[in-house]
Protein backbone atom coordinates (compact mmCIF):
# COMPACT_ATOMS: atom_id res chain seq x y z
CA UNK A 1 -129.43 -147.39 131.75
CA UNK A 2 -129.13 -151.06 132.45
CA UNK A 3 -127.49 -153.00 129.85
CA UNK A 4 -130.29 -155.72 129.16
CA UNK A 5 -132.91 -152.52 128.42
CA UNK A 6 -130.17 -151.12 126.02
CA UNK A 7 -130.02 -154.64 124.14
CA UNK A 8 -133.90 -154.70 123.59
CA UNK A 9 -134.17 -151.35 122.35
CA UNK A 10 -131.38 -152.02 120.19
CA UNK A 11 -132.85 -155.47 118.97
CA UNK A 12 -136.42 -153.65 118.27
CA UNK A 13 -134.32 -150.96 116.11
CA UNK A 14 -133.37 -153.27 114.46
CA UNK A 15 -135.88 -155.28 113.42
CA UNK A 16 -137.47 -152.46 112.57
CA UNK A 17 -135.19 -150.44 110.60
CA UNK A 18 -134.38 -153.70 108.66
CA UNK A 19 -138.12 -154.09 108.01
CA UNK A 20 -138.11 -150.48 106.47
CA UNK A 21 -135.48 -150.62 104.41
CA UNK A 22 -136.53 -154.03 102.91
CA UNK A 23 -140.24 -153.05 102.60
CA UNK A 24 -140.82 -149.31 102.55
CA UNK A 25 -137.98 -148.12 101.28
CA UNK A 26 -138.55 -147.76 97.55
CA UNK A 27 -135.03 -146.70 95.84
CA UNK A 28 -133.77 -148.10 92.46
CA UNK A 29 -130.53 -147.32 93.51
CA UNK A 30 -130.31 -149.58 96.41
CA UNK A 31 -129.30 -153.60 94.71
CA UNK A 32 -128.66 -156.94 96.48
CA UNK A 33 -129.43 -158.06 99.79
CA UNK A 34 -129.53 -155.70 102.20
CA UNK A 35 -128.80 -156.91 106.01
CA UNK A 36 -128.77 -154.89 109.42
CA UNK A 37 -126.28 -156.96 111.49
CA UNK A 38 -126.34 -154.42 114.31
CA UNK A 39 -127.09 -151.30 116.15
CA UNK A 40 -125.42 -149.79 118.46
CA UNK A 41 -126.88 -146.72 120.62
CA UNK A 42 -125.12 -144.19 122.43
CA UNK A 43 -125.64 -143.95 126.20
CA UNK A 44 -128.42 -141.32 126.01
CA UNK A 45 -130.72 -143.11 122.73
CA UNK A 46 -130.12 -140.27 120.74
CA UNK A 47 -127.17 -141.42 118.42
CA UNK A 48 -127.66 -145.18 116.16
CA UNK A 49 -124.78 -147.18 114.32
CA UNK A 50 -126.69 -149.15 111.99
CA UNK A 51 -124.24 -152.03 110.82
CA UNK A 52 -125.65 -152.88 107.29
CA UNK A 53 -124.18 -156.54 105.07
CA UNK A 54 -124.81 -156.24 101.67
CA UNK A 55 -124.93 -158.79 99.38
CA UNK A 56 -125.27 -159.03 95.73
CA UNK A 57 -124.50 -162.02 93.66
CA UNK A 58 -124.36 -160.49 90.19
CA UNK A 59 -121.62 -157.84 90.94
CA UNK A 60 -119.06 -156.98 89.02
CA UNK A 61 -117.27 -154.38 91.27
CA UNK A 62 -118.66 -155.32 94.71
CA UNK A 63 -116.83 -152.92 96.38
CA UNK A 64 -118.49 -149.65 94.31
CA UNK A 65 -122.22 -151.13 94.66
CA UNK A 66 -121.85 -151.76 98.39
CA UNK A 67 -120.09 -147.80 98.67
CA UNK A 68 -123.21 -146.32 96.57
CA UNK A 69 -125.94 -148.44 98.60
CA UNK A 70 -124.50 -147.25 102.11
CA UNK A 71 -124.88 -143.38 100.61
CA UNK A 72 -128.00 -143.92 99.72
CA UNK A 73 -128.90 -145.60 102.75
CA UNK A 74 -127.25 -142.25 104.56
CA UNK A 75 -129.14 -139.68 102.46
CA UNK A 76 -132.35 -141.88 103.14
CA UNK A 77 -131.92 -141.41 106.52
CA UNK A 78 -134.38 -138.71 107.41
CA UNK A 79 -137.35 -140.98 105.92
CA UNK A 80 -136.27 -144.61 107.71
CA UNK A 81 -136.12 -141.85 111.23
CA UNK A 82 -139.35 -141.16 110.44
CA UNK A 83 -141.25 -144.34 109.97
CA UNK A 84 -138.94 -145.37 112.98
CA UNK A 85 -140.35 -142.93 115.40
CA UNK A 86 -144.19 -143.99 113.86
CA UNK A 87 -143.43 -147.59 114.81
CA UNK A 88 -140.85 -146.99 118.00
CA UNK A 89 -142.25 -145.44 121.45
CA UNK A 90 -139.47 -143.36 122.41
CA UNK A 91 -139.00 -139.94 123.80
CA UNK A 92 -136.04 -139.34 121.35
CA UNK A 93 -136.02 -140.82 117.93
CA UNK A 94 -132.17 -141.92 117.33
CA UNK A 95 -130.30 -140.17 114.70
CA UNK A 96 -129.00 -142.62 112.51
CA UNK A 97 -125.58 -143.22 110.40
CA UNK A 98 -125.33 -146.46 108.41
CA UNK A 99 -121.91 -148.40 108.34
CA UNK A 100 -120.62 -151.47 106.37
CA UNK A 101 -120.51 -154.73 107.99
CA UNK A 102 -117.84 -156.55 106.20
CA UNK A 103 -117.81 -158.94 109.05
CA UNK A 104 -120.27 -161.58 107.32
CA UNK A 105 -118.02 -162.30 104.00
């Protein structure tokens, strides 16, 4: 796959996934800013790293609310897949694992 059609499907992911988790996604347990820096597909669209920056101004122990907002973001995974394939037009829907960004401190 050409390597300017892998950065637009990767750009609408997202866009879309960060749209999700800020608007649908209704969890008390998810605080602060969340921010999806990046995606990164595997070769054959069926595997996502979803880079997430989380920021939260009031925090005590930063380092415990951004561990606990990444597992919920992981066990929320199967809903954010499917409003992603509702608003994506792929043949495979990506299976998705969320990682910390740390790069935007």
């Amino acid at each position: 796959m050409s390597e300017k059609r892998m950065g637009r499907i990767e750009g609408e992911l997202k866009r879309i996934i960060s749209d999700i988790i800020n608007y649908d996604l209704k969890n008390p347990n998810i605080k602060g800013l969340i921010s999806v820096t990046g995606v990164a597909l595997s070769n054959d669209l069926k595997y996502a790293n979803v880079f997430v920056s989380i920021f939260d101004k009031k925090s005590e122990n930063e380092k415990e609310i951004q561990d606990n907002v990444i597992k919920v973001l992981n066990k929320s995974k199967g809903y954010i897949r499917t409003q992603l394939a509702h608003k994506l037009t792929l043949r495979y829907t990506p299976e998705l694992s969320f990682k910390l960004d740390n790069s935007i401190v």
